[in-house]
C-alpha atoms as a PDB file:
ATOM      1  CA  UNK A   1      -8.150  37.603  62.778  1.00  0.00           C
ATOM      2  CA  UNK A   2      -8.134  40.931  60.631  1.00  0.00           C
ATOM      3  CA  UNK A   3     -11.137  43.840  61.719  1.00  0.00           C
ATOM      4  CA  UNK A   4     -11.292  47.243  60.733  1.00  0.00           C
ATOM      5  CA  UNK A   5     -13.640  49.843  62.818  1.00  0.00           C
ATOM      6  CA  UNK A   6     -14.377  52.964  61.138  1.00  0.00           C
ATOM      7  CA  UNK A   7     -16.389  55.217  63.830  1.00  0.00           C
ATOM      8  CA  UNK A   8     -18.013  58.597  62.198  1.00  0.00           C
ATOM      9  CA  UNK A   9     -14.988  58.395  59.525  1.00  0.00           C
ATOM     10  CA  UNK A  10     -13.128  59.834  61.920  1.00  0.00           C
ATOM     11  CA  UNK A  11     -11.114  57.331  63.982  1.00  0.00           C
ATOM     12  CA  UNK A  12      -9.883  54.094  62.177  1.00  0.00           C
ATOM     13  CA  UNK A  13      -8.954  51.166  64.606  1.00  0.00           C
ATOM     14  CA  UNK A  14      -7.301  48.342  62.554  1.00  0.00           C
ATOM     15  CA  UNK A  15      -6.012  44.828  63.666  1.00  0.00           C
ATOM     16  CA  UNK A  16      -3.691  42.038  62.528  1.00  0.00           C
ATOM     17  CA  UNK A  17      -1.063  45.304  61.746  1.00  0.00           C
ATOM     18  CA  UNK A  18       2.096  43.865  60.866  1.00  0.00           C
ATOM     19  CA  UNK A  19       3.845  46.845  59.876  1.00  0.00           C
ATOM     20  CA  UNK A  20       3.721  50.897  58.519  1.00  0.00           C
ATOM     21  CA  UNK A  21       4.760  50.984  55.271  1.00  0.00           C
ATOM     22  CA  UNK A  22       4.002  54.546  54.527  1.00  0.00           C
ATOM     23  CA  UNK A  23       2.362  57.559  55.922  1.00  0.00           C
ATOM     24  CA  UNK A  24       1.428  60.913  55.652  1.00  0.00           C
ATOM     25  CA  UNK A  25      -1.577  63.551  56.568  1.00  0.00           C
ATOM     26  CA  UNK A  26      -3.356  61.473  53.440  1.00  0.00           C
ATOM     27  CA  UNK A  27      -2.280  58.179  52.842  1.00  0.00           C
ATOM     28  CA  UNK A  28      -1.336  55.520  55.196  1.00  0.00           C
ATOM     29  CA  UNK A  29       0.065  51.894  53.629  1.00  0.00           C
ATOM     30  CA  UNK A  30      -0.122  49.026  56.115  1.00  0.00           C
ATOM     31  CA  UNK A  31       0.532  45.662  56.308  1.00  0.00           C
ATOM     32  CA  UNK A  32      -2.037  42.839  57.373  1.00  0.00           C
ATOM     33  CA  UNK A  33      -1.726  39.206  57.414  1.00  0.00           C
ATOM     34  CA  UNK A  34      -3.606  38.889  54.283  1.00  0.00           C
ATOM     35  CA  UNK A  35      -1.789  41.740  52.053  1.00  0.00           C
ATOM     36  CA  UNK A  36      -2.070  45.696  52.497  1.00  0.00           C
ATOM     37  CA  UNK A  37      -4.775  48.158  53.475  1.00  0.00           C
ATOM     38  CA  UNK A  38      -4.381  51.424  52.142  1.00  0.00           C
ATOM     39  CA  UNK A  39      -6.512  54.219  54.062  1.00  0.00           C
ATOM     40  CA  UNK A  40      -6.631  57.535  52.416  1.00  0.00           C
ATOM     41  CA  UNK A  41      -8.445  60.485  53.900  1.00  0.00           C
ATOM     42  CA  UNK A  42      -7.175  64.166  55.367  1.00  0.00           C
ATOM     43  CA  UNK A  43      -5.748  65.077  58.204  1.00  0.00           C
ATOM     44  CA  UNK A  44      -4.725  61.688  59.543  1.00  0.00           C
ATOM     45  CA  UNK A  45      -2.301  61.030  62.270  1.00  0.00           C
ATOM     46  CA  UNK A  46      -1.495  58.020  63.581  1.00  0.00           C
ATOM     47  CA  UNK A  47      -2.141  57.939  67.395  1.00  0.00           C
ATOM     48  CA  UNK A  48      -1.333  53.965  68.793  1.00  0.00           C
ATOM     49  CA  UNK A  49       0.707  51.742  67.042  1.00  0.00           C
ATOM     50  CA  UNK A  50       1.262  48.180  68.973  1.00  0.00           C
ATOM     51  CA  UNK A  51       2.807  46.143  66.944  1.00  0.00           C
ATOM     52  CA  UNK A  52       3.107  43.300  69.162  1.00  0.00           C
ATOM     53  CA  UNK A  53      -0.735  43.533  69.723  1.00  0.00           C
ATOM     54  CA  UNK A  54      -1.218  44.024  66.148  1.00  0.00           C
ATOM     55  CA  UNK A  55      -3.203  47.262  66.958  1.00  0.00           C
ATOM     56  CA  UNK A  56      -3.226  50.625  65.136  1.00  0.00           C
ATOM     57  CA  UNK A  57      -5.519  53.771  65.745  1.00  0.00           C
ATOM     58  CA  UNK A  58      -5.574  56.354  63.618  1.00  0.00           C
ATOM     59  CA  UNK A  59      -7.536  59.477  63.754  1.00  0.00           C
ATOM     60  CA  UNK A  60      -8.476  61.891  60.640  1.00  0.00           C
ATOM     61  CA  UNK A  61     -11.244  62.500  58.217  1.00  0.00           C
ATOM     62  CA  UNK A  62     -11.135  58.791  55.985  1.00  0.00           C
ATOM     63  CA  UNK A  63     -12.385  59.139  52.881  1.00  0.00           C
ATOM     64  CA  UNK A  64     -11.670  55.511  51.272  1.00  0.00           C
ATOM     65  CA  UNK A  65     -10.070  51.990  52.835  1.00  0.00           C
ATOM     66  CA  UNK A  66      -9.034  49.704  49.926  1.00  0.00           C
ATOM     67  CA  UNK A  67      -7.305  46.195  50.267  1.00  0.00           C
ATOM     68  CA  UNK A  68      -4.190  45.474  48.381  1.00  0.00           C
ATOM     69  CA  UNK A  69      -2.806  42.295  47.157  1.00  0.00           C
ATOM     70  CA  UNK A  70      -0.131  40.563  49.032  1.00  0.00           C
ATOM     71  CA  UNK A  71       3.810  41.248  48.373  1.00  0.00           C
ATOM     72  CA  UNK A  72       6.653  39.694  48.434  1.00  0.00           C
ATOM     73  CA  UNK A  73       9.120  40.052  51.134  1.00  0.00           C
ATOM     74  CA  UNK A  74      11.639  40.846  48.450  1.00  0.00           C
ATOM     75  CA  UNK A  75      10.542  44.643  47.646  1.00  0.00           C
ATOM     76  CA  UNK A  76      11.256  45.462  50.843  1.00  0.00           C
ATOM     77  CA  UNK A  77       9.202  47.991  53.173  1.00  0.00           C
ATOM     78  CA  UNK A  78       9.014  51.562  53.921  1.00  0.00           C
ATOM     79  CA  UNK A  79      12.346  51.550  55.979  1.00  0.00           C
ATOM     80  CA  UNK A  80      14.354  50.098  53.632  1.00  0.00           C
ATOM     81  CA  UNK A  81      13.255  52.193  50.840  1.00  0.00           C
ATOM     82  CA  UNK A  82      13.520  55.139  53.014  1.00  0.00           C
ATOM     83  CA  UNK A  83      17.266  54.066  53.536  1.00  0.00           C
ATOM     84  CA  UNK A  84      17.953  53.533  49.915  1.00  0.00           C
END
């Protein structure tokens, strides 16, 4: 089961996390069961990341959450095209 909690647009608490994909102070990429969330705002830091519990907090001003459409396993993720 996926949730996203946005509290004053200033803490983000996201399950079903799979992975980071990317991140900085104003973009973060993750992976859910169902595909990608991308969460873009200012200032954000990523405070918990379990990613045996699925769980990921972040903190920072949000200013948009949009859903993204499921990849393949093929393109690879954020550490593998960090290591490219």
């Amino acid at each position: 089961m996926h949730n996203l909690f946005i509290e004053d647009r200033k803490q983000i608490t996201v399950t079903d996390v799979k992975d980071v994909d990317n991140f900085n102070e104003e973009t973060i990429l993750l992976t859910i069961h169902e595909g990608g969330l991308l969460l873009k705002g200012q200032e954000m830091h990523i405070q918990k990341l379990d990613l045996e519990e699925g769980k990921v907090i972040i903190t920072g001003s949000v200013t948009s959450a949009t859903y993204t459409e499921k990849r393949e396993k093929s393109e690879g993720g954020f550490l593998k095209k960090m290591l490219k």
